[in-house]
Protein backbone atom coordinates (compact mmCIF):
# COMPACT_ATOMS: atom_id res chain seq x y z
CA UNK A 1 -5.70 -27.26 -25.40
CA UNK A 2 -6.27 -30.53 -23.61
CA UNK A 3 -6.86 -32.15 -27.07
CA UNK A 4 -4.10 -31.11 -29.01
CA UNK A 5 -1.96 -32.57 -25.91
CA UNK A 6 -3.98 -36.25 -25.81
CA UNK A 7 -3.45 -36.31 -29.44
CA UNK A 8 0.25 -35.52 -29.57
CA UNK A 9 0.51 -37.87 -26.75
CA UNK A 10 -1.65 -40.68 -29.22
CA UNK A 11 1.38 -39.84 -31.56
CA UNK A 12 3.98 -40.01 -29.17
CA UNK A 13 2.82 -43.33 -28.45
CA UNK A 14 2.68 -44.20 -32.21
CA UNK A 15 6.08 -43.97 -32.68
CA UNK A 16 6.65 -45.70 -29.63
CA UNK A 17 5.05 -48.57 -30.49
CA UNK A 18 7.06 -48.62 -34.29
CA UNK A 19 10.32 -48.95 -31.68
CA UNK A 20 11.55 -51.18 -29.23
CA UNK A 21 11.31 -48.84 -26.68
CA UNK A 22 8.53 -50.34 -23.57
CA UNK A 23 5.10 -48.96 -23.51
CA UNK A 24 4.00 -46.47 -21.04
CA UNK A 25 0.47 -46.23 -19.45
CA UNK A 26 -1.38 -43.20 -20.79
CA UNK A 27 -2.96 -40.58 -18.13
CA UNK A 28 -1.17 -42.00 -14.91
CA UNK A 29 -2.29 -40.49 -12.00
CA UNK A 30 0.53 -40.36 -9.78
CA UNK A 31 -0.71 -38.59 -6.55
CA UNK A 32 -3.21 -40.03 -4.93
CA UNK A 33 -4.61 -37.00 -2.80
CA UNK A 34 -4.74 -34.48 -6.24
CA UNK A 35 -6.15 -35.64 -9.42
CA UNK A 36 -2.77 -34.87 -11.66
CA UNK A 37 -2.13 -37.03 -14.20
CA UNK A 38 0.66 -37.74 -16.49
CA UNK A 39 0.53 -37.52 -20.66
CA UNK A 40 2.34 -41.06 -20.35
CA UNK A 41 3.91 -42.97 -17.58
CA UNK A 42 6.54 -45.88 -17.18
CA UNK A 43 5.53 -46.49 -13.64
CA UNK A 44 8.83 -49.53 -13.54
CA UNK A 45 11.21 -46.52 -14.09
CA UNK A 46 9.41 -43.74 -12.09
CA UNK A 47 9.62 -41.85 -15.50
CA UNK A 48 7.07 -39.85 -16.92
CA UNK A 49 6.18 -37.81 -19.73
CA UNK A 50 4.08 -34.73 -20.47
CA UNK A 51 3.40 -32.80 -23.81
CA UNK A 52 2.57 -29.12 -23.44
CA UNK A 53 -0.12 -28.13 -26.12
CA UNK A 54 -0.50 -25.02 -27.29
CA UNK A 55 2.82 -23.95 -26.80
CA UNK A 56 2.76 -21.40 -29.40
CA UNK A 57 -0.85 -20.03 -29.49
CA UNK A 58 -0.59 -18.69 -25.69
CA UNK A 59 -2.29 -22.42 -24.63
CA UNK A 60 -3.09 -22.84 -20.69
CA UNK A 61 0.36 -24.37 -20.49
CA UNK A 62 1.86 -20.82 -21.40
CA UNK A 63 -0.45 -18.83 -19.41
CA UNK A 64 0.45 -17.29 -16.17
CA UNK A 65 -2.50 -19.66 -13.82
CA UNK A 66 -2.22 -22.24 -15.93
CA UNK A 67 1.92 -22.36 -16.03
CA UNK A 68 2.25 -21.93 -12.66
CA UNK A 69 -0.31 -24.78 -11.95
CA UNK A 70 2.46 -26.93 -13.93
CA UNK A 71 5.37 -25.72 -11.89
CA UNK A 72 3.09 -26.97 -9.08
CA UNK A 73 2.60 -30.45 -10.20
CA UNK A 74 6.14 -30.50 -11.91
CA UNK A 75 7.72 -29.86 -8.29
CA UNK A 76 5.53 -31.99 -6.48
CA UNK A 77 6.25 -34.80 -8.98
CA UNK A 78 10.11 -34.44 -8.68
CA UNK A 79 9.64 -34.20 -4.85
CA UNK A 80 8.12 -37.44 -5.03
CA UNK A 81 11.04 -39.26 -7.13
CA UNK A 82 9.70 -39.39 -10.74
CA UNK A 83 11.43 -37.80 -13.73
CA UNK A 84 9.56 -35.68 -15.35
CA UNK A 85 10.12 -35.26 -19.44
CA UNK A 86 8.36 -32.72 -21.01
CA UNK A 87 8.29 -31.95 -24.67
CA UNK A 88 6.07 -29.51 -27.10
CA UNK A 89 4.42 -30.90 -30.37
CA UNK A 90 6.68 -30.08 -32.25
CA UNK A 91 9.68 -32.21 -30.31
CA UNK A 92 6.72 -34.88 -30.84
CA UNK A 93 6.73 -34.74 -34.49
CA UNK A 94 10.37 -34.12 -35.27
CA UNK A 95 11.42 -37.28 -33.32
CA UNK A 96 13.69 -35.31 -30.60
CA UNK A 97 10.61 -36.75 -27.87
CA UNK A 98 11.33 -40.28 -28.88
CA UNK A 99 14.88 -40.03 -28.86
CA UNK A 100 14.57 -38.42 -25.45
CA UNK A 101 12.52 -41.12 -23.90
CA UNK A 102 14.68 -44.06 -25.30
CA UNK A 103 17.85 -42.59 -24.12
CA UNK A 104 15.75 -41.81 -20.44
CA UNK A 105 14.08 -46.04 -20.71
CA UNK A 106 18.15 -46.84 -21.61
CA UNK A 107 19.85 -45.31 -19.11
CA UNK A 108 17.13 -45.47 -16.56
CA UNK A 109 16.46 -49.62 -17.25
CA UNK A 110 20.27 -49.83 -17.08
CA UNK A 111 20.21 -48.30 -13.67
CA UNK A 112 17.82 -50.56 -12.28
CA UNK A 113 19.62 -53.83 -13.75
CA UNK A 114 17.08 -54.35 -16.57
CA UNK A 115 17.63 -55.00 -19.67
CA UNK A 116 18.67 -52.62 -22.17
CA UNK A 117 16.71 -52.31 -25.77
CA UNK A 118 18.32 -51.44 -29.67
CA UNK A 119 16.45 -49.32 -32.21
């Protein structure tokens, strides 16, 4: 299901773009001794965000190896300071995954004394 989540991260970032909201950097890779990646990263705001595909045809994301290999990363993620956001496809299309990540860039950007952006 690797596809379905690289193209509801393509239109994730899509609708970022169409906002004010900053760019992130597509397939971050945040740990240097595994090869884990995140969807999309904003590297300034140790905030990242990952799109589970096939959340609702039993996808690796929902099965029991595959799920637990997310908890993995997941924990070792938060362990290492970022925030991790995670959303489904359909939180992608509806708009509640770009509402999300502009209030996280907000109140995160605010937090670090950087500026602040309006939709």
């Amino acid at each position: 299901m690797k596809s379905q989540a690289s193209s509801a991260a393509i239109f994730l970032i899509k609708l970022i773009e169409a906002s004010d909201c900053p760019l992130p950097q597509p397939e971050y890779r945040f740990d240097p001794s595994r090869r884990w990646r995140f969807d999309l990263c904003w590297p300034e705001f140790h905030l990242a965000a990952e799109i589970e595909g096939g959340t609702w045809v039993k996808g690796r994301h929902t099965r029991p190896q595959g799920y637990e290999n997310d908890c993995e990363k997941y924990n070792s993620a938060v362990l290492q300071g970022w925030r991790v956001l995670r959303f489904t496809m359909e939180m992608v299309k509806d708009g509640r995954a770009l509402a999300t990540v502009e209030r996280a860039v907000n109140e995160f950007s605010m937090s670090s004394s950087k500026h602040t952006f309006e939709r």
